[in-house]
Structure formats: C-alpha cells, structure tokens
PDB file of N, CA and C in Angstrom:
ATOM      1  N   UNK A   1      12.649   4.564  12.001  1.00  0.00           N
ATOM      2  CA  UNK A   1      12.236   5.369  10.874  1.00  0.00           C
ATOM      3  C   UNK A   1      13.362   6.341  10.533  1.00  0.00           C
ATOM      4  N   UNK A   2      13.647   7.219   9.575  1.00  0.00           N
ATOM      5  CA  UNK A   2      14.704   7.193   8.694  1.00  0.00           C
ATOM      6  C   UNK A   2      13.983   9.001   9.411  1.00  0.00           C
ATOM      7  N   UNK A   3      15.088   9.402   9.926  1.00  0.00           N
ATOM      8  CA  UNK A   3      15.079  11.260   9.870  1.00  0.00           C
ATOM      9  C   UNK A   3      15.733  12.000   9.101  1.00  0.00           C
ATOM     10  N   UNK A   4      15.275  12.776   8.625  1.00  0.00           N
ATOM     11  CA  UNK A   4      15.989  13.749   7.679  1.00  0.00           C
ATOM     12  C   UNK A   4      15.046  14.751   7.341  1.00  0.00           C
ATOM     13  N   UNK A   5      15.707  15.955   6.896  1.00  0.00           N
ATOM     14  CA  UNK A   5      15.679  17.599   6.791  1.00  0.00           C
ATOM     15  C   UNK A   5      15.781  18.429   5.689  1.00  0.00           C
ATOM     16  N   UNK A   6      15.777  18.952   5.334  1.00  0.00           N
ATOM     17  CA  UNK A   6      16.270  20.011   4.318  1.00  0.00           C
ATOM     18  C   UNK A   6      17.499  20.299   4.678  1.00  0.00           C
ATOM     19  N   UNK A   7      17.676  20.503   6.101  1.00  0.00           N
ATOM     20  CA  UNK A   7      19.623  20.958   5.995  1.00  0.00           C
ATOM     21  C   UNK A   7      20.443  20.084   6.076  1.00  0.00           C
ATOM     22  N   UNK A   8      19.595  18.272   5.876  1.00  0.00           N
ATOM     23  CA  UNK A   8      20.674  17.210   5.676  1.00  0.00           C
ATOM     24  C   UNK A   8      21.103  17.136   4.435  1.00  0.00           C
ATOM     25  N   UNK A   9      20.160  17.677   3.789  1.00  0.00           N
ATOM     26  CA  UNK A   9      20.606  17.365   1.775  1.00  0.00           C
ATOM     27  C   UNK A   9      21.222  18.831   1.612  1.00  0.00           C
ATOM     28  N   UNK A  10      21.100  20.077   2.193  1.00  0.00           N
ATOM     29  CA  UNK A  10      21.732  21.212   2.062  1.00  0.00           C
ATOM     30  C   UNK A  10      22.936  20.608   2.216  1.00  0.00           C
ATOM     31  N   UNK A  11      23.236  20.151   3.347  1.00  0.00           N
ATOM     32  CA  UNK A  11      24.975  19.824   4.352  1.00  0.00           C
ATOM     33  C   UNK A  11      25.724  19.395   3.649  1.00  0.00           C
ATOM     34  N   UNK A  12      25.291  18.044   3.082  1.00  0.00           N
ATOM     35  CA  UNK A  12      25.955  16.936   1.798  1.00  0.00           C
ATOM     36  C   UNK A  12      26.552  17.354   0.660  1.00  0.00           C
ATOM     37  N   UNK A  13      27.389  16.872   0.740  1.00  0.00           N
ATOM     38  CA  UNK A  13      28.184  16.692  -0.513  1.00  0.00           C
ATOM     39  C   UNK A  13      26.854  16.373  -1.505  1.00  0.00           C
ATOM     40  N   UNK A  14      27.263  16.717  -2.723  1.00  0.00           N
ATOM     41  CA  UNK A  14      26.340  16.154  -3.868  1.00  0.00           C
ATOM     42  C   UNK A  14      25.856  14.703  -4.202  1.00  0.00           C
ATOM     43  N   UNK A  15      27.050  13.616  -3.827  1.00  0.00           N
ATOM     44  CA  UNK A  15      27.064  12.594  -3.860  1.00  0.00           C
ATOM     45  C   UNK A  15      26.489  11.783  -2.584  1.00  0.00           C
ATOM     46  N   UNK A  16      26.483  12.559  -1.418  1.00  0.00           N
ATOM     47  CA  UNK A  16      25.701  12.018  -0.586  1.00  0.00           C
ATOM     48  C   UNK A  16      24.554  12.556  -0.393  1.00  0.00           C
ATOM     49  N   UNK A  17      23.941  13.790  -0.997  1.00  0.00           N
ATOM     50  CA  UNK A  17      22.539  13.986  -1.242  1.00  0.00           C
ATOM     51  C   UNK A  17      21.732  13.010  -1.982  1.00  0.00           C
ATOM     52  N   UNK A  18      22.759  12.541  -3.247  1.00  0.00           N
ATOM     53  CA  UNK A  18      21.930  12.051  -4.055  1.00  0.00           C
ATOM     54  C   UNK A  18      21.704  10.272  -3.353  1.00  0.00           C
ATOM     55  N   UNK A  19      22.566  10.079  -2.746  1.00  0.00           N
ATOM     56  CA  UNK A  19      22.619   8.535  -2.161  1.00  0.00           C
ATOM     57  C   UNK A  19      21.248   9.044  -0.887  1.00  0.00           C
ATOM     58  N   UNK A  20      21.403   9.879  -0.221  1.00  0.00           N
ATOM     59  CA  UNK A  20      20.381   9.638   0.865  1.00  0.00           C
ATOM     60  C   UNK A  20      18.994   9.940   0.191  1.00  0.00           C
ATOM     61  N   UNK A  21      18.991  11.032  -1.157  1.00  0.00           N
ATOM     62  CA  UNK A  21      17.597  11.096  -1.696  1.00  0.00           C
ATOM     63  C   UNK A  21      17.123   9.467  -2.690  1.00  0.00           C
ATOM     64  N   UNK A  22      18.211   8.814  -3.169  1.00  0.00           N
ATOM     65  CA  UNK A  22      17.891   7.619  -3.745  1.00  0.00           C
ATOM     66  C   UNK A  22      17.889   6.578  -2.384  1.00  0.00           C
ATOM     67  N   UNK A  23      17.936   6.541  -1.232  1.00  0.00           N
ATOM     68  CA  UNK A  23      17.432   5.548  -0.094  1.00  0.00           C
ATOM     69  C   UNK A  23      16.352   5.935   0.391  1.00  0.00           C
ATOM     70  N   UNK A  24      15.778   7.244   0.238  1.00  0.00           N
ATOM     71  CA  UNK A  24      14.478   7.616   1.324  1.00  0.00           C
ATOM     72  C   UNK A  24      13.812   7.588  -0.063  1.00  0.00           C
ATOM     73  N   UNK A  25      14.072   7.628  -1.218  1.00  0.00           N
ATOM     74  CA  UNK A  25      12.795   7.301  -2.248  1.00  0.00           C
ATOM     75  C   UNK A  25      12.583   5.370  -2.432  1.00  0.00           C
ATOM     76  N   UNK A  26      13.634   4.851  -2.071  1.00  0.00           N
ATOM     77  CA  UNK A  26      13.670   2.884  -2.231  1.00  0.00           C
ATOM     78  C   UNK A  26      13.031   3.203  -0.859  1.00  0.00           C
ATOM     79  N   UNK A  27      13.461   3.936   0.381  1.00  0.00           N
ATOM     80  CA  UNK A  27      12.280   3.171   1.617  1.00  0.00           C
ATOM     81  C   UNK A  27      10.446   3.696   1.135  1.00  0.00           C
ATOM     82  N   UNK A  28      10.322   4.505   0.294  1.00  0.00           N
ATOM     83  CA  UNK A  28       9.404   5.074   0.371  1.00  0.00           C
ATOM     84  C   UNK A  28       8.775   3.970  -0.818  1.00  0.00           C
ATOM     85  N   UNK A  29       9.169   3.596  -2.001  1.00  0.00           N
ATOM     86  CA  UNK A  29       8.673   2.728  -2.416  1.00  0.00           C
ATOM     87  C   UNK A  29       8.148   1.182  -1.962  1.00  0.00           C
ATOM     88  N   UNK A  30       9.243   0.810  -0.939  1.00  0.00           N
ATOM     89  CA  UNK A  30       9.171  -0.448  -0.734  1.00  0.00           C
ATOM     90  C   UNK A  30       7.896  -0.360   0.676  1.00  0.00           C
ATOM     91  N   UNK A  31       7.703   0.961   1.190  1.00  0.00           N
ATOM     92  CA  UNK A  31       6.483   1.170   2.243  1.00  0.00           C
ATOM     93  C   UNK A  31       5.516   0.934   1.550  1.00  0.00           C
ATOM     94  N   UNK A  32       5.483   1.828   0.501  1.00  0.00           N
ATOM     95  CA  UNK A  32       4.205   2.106  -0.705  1.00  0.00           C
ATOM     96  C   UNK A  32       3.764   0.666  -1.204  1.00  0.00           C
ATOM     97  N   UNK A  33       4.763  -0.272  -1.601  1.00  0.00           N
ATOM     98  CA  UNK A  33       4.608  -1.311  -2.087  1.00  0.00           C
ATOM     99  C   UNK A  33       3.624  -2.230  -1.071  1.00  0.00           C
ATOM    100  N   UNK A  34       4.154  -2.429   0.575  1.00  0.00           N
ATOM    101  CA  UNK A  34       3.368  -2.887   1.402  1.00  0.00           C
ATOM    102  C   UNK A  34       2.057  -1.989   1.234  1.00  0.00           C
ATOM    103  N   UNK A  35       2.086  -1.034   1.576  1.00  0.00           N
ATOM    104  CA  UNK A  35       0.803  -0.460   1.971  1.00  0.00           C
ATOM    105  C   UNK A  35      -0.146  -0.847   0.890  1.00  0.00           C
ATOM    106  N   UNK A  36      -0.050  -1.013  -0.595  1.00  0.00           N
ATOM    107  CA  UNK A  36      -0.687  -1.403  -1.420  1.00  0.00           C
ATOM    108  C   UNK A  36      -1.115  -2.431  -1.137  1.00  0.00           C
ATOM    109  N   UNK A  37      -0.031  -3.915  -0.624  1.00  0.00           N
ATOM    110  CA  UNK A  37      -1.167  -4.951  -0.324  1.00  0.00           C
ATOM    111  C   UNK A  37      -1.468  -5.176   0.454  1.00  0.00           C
ATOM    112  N   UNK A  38      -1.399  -4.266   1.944  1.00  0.00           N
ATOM    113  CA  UNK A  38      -2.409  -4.344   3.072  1.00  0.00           C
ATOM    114  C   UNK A  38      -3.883  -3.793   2.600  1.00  0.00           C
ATOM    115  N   UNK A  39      -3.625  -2.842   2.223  1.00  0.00           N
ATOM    116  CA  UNK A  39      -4.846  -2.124   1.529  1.00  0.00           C
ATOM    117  C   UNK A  39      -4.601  -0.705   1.706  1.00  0.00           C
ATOM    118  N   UNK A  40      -5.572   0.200   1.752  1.00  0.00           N
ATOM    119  CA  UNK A  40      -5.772   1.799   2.066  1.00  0.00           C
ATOM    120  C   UNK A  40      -5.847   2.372   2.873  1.00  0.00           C
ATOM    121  N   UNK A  41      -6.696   1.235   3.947  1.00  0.00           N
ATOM    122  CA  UNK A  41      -7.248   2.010   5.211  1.00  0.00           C
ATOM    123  C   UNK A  41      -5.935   1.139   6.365  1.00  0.00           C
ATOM    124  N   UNK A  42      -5.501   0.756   5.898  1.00  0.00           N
ATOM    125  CA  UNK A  42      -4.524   0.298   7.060  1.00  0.00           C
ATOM    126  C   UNK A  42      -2.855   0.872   7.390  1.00  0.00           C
ATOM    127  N   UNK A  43      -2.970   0.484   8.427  1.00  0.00           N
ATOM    128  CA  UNK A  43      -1.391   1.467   9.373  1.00  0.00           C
ATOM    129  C   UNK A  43      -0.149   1.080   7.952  1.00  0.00           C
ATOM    130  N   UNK A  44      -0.198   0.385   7.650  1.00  0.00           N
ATOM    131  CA  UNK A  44       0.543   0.649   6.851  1.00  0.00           C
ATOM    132  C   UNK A  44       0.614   1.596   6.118  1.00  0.00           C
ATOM    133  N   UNK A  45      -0.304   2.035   5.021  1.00  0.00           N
ATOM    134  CA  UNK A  45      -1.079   2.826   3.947  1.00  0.00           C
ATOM    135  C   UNK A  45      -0.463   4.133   4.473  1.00  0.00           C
ATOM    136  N   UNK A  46      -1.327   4.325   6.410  1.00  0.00           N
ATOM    137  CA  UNK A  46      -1.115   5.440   6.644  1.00  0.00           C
ATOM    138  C   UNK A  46       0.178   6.131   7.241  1.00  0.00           C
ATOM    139  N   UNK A  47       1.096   5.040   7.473  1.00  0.00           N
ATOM    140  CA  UNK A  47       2.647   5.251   7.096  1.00  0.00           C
ATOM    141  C   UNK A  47       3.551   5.303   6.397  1.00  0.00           C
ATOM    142  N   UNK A  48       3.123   4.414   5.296  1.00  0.00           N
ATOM    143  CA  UNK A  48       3.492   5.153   4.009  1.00  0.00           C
ATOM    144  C   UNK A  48       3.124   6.201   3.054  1.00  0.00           C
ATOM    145  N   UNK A  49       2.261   6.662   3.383  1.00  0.00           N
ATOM    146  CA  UNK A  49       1.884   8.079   2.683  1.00  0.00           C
ATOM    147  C   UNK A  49       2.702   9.118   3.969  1.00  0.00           C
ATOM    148  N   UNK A  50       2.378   8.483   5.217  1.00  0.00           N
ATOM    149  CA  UNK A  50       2.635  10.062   5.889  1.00  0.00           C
ATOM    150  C   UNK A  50       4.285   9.721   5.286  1.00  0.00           C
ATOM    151  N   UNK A  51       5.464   8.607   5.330  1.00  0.00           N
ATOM    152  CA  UNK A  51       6.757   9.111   4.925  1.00  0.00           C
ATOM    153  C   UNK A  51       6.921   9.604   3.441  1.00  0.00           C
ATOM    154  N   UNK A  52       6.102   9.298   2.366  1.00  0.00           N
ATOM    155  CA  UNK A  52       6.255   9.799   0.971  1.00  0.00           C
ATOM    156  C   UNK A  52       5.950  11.137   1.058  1.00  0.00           C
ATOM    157  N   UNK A  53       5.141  11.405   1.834  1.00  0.00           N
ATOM    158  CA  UNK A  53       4.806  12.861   1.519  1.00  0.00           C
ATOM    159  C   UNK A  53       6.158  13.979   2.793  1.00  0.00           C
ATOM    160  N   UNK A  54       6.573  13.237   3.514  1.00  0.00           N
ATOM    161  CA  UNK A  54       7.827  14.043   3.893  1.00  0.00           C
ATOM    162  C   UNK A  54       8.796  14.187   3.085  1.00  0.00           C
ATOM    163  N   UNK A  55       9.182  12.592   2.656  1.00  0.00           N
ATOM    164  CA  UNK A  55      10.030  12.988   1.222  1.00  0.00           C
ATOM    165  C   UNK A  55       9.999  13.546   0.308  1.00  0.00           C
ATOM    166  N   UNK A  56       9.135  14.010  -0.097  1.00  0.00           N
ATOM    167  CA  UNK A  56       8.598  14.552  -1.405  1.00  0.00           C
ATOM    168  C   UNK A  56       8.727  16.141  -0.386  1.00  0.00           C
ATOM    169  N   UNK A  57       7.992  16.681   0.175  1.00  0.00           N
ATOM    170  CA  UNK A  57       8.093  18.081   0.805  1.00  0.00           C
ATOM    171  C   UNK A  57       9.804  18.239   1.178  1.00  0.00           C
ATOM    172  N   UNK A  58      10.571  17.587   1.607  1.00  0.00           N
ATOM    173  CA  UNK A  58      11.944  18.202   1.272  1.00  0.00           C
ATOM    174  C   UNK A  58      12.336  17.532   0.342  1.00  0.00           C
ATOM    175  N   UNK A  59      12.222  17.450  -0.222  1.00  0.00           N
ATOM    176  CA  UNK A  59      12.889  17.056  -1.781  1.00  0.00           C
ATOM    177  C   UNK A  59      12.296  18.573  -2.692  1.00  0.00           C
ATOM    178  N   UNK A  60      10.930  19.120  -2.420  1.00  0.00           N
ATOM    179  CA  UNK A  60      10.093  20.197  -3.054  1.00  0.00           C
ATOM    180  C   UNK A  60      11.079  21.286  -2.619  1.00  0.00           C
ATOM    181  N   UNK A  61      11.374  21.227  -1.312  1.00  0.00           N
ATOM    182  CA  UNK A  61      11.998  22.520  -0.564  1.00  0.00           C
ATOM    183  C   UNK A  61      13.209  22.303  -1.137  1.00  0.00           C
ATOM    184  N   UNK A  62      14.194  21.399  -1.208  1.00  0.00           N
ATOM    185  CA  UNK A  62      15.312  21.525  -1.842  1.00  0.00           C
ATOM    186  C   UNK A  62      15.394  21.761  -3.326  1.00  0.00           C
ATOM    187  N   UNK A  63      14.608  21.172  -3.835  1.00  0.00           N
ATOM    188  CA  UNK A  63      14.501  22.405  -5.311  1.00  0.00           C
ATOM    189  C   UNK A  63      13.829  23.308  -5.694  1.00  0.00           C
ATOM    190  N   UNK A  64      13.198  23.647  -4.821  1.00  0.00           N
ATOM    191  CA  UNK A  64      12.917  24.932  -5.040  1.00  0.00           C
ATOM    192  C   UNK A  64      13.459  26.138  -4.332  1.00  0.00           C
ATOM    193  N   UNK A  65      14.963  25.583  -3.833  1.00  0.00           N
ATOM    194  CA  UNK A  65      15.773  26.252  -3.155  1.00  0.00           C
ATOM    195  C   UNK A  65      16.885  27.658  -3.814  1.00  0.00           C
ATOM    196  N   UNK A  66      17.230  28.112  -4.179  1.00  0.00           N
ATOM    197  CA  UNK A  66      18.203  29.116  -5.509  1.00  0.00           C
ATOM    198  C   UNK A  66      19.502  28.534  -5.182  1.00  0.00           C
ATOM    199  N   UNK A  67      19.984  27.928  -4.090  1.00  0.00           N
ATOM    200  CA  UNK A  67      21.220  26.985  -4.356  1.00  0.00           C
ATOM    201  C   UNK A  67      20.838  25.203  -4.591  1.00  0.00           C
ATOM    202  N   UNK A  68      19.882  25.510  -5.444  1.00  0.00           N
ATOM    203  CA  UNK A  68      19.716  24.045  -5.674  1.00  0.00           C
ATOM    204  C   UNK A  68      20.704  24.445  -7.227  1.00  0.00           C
ATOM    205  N   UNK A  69      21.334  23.316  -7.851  1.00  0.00           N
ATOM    206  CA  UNK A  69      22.170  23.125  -9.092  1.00  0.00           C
ATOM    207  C   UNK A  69      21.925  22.493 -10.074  1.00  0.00           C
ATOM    208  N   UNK A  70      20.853  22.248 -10.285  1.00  0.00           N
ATOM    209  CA  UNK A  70      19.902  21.545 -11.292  1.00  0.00           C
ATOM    210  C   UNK A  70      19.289  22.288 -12.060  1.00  0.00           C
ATOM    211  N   UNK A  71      19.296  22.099 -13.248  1.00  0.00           N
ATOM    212  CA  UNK A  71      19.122  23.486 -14.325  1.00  0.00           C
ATOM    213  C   UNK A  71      17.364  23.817 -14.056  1.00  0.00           C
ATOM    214  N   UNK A  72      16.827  25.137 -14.170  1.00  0.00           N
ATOM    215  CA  UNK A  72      15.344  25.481 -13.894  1.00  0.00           C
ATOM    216  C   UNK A  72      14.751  24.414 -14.418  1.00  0.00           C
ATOM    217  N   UNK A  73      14.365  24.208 -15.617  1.00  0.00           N
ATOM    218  CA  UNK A  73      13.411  23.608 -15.910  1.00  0.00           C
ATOM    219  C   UNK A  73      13.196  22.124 -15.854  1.00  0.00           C
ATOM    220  N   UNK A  74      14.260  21.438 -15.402  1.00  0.00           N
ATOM    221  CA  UNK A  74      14.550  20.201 -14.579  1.00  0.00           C
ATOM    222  C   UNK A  74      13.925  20.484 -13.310  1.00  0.00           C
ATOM    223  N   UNK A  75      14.103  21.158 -12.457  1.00  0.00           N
ATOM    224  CA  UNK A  75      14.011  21.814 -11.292  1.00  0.00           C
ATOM    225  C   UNK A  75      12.271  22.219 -11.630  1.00  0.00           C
ATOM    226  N   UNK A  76      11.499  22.564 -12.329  1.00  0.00           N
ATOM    227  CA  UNK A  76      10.558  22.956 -12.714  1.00  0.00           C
ATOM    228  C   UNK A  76       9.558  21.573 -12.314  1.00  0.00           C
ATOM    229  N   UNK A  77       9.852  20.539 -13.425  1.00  0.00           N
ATOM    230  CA  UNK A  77       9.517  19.447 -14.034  1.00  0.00           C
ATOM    231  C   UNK A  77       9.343  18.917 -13.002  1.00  0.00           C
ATOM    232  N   UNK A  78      10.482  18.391 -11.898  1.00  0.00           N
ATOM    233  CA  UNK A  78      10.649  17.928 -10.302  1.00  0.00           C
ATOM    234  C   UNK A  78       9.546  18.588  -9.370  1.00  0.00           C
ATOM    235  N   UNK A  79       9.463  19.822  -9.452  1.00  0.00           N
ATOM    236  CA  UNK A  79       8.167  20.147  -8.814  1.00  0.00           C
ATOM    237  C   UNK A  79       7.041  19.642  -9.003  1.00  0.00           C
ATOM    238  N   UNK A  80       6.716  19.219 -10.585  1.00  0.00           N
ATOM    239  CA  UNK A  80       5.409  19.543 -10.761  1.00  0.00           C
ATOM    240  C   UNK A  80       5.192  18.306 -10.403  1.00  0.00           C
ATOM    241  N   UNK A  81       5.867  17.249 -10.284  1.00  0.00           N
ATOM    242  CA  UNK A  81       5.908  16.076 -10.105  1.00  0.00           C
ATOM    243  C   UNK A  81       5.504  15.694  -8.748  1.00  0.00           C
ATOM    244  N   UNK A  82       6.515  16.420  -7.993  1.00  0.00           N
ATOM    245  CA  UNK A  82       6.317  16.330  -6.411  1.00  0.00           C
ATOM    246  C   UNK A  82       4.830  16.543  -5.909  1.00  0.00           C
ATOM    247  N   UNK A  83       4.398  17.795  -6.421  1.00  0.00           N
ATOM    248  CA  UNK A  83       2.924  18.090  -6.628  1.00  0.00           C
ATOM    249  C   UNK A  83       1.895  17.088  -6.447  1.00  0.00           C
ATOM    250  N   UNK A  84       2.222  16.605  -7.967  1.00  0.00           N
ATOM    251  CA  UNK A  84       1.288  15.689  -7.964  1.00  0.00           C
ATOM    252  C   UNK A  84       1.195  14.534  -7.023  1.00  0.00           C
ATOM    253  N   UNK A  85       2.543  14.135  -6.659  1.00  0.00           N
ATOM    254  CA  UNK A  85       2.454  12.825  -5.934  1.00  0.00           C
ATOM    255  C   UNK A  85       1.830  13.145  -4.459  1.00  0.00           C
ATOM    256  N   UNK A  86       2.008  14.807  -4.151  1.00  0.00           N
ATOM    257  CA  UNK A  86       1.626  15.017  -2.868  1.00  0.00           C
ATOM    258  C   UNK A  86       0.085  14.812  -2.650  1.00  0.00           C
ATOM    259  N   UNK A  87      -0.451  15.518  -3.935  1.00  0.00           N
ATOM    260  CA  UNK A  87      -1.885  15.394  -4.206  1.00  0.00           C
ATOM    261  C   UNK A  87      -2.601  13.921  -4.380  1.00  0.00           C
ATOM    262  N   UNK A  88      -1.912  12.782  -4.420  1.00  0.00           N
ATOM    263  CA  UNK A  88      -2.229  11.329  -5.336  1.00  0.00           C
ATOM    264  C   UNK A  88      -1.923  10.834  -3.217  1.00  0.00           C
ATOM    265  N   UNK A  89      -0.817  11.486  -2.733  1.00  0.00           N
ATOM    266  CA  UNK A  89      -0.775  10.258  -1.382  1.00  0.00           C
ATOM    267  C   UNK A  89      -2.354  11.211  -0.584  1.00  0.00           C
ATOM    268  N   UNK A  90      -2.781  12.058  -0.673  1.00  0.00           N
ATOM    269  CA  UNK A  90      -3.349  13.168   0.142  1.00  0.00           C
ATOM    270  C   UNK A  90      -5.307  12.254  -0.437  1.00  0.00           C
ATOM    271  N   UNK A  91      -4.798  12.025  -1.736  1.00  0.00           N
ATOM    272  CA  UNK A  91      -6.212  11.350  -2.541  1.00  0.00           C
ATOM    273  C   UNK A  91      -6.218   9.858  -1.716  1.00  0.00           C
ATOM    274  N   UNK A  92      -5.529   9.397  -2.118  1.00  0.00           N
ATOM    275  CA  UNK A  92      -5.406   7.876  -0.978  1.00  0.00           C
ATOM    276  C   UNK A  92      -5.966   7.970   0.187  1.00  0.00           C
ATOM    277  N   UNK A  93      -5.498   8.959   0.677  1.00  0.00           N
ATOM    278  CA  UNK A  93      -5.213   9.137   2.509  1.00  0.00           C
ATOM    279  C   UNK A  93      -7.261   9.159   2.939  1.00  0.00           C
ATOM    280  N   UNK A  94      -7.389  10.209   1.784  1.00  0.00           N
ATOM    281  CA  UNK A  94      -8.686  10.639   1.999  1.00  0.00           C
ATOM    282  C   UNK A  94      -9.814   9.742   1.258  1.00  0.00           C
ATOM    283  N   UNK A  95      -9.351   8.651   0.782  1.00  0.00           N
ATOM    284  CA  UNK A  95     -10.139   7.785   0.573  1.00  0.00           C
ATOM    285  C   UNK A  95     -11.190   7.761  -1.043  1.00  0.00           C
ATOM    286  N   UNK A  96     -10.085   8.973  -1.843  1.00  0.00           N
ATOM    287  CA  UNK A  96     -10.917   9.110  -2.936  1.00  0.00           C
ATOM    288  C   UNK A  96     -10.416   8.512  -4.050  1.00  0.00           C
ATOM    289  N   UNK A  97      -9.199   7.321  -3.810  1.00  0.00           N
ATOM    290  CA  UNK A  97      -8.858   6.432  -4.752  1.00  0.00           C
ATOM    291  C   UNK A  97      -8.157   5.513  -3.682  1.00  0.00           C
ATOM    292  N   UNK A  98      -7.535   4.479  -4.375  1.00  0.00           N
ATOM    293  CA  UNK A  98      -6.950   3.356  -3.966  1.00  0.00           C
ATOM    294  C   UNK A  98      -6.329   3.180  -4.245  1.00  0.00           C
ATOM    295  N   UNK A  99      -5.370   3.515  -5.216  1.00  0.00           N
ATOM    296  CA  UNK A  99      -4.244   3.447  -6.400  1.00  0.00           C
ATOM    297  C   UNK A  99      -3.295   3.632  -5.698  1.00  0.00           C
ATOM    298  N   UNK A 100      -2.329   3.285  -5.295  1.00  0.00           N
ATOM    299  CA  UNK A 100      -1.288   3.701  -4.874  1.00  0.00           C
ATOM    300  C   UNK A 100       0.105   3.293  -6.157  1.00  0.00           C
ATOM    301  N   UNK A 101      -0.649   2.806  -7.011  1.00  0.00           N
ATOM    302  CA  UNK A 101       0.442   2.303  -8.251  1.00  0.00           C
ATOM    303  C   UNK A 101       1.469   3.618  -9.130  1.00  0.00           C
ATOM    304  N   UNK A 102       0.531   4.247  -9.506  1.00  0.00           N
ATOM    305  CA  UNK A 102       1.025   5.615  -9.628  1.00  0.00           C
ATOM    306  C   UNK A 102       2.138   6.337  -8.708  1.00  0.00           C
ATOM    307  N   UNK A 103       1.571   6.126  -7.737  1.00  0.00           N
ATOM    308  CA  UNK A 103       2.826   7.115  -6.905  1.00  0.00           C
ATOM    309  C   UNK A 103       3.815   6.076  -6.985  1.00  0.00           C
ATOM    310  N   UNK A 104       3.808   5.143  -6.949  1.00  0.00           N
ATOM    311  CA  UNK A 104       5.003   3.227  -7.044  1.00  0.00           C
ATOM    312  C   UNK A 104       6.093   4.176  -8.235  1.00  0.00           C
ATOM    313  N   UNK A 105       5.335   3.572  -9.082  1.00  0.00           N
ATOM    314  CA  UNK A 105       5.943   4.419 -10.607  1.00  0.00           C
ATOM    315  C   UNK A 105       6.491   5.182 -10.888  1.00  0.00           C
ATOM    316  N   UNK A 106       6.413   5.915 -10.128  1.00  0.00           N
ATOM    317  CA  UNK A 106       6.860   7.792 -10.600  1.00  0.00           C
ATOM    318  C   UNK A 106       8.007   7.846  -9.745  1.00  0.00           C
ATOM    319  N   UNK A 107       7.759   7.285  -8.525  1.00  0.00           N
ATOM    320  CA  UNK A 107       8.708   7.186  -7.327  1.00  0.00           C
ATOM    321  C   UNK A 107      10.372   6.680  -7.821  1.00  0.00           C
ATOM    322  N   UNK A 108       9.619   5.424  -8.831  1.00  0.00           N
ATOM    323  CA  UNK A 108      10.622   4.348  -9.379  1.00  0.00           C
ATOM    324  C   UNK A 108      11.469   5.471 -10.018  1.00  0.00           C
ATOM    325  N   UNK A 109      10.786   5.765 -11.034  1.00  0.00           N
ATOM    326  CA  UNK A 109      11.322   6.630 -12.350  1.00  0.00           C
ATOM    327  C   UNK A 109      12.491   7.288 -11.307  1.00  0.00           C
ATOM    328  N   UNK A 110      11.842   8.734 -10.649  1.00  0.00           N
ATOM    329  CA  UNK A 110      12.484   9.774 -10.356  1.00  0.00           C
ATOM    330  C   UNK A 110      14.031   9.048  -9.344  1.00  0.00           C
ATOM    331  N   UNK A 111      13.634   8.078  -8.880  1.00  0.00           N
ATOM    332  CA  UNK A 111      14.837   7.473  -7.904  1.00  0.00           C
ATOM    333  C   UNK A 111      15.713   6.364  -9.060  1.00  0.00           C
ATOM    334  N   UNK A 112      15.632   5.934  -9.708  1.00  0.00           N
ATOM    335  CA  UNK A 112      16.159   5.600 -11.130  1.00  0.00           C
ATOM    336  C   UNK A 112      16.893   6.582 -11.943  1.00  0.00           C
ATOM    337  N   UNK A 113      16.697   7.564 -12.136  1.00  0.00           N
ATOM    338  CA  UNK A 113      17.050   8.870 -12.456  1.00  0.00           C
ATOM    339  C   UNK A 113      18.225   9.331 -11.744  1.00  0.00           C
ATOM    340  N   UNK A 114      18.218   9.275 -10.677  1.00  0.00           N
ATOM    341  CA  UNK A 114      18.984   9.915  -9.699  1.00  0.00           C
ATOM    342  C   UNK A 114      20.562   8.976  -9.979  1.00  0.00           C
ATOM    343  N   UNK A 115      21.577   9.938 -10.513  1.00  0.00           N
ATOM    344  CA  UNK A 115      23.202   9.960 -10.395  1.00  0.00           C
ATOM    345  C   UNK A 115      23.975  10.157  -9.772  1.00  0.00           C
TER     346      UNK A 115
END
C-alpha cells in the first residue's frame, strides 16, 4: 500500500507533488473501480474508501495550507470538493448509498486536471 503524508507533498518539488498526487488519485480510482464491482459491503469497498479518504484528507491539509500556491479560490473549489467526496466515501461506508460512481468521476476530473 502506497504511504504518504502531508510533509511528502510539502518536501516535493512541485512537479513531484503533482506526479505523486496524480498516482495516489489513479490508485484510488482504480481501488474505487474494483470496489464498485465487488460491491459495498466487501474488503475491497472497505479499502478503497479507507485509501480515498486518506487521499483526499492530505490533499485537504495541503490546500488548505498558506504555503499552498494555488490561487484561493481554486484552493476554495478543491476543498469543497474534497468535502464532498469525504462525505460520499463516509455515505458508502455507512451503507446509505451504493454509488461509488460519483466519487469514480470527480476523482477522474480532479486527477485529469492535475499539470
């Protein structure tokens, strides 16, 4: 399993922040992707939510950091996002949807995004 920190994306060069935040969002999709067709209630499901939601909590902590370099309201937008996805793996986890397509999606976007 893939370790990482807030003071690994602090440490990095820009270019290797953005390469290790665009690999832990492709492992986090391609978990998400299994866990979808095992189902909800299975070890999968519950390993891929528990790693999306680490990624997403330092990815939150790194922008919402004051040496993060991403203009506020980019930096804003990224939160609210993170948010939600934390709230959507936390809804899964707890059994009050099944969807895991949504978080797929957004995951895609924001790691697509990434330069």
């Amino acid at each position: 399993m893939y370790q990482f920190s807030y003071a690994d994306i602090q440490t990095d060069s820009v270019a290797d922040a953005r390469d290790r935040e665009h690999q832990l969002l492709s492992r986090s999709i391609d978990m998400l992707t299994a866990a979808a067709a095992a189902g909800p209630e299975t070890r999968e499901a519950v390993e891929a939510l528990h790693f999306t939601a680490r990624v997403w909590a330092t990815l939150l902590e790194d922008l919402g950091s004051s040496d993060n370099a991403l203009p506020k309201e980019l930096r804003a937008n990224l939160i609210s996002i993170g948010l939600w996805v934390l709230r959507e793996a936390e809804d899964i986890r707890q059994g009050r949807t099944t969807d895991f397509q949504g978080i797929i999606e957004i995951s895609q976007i924001i790691r697509d995004g990434i330069q």
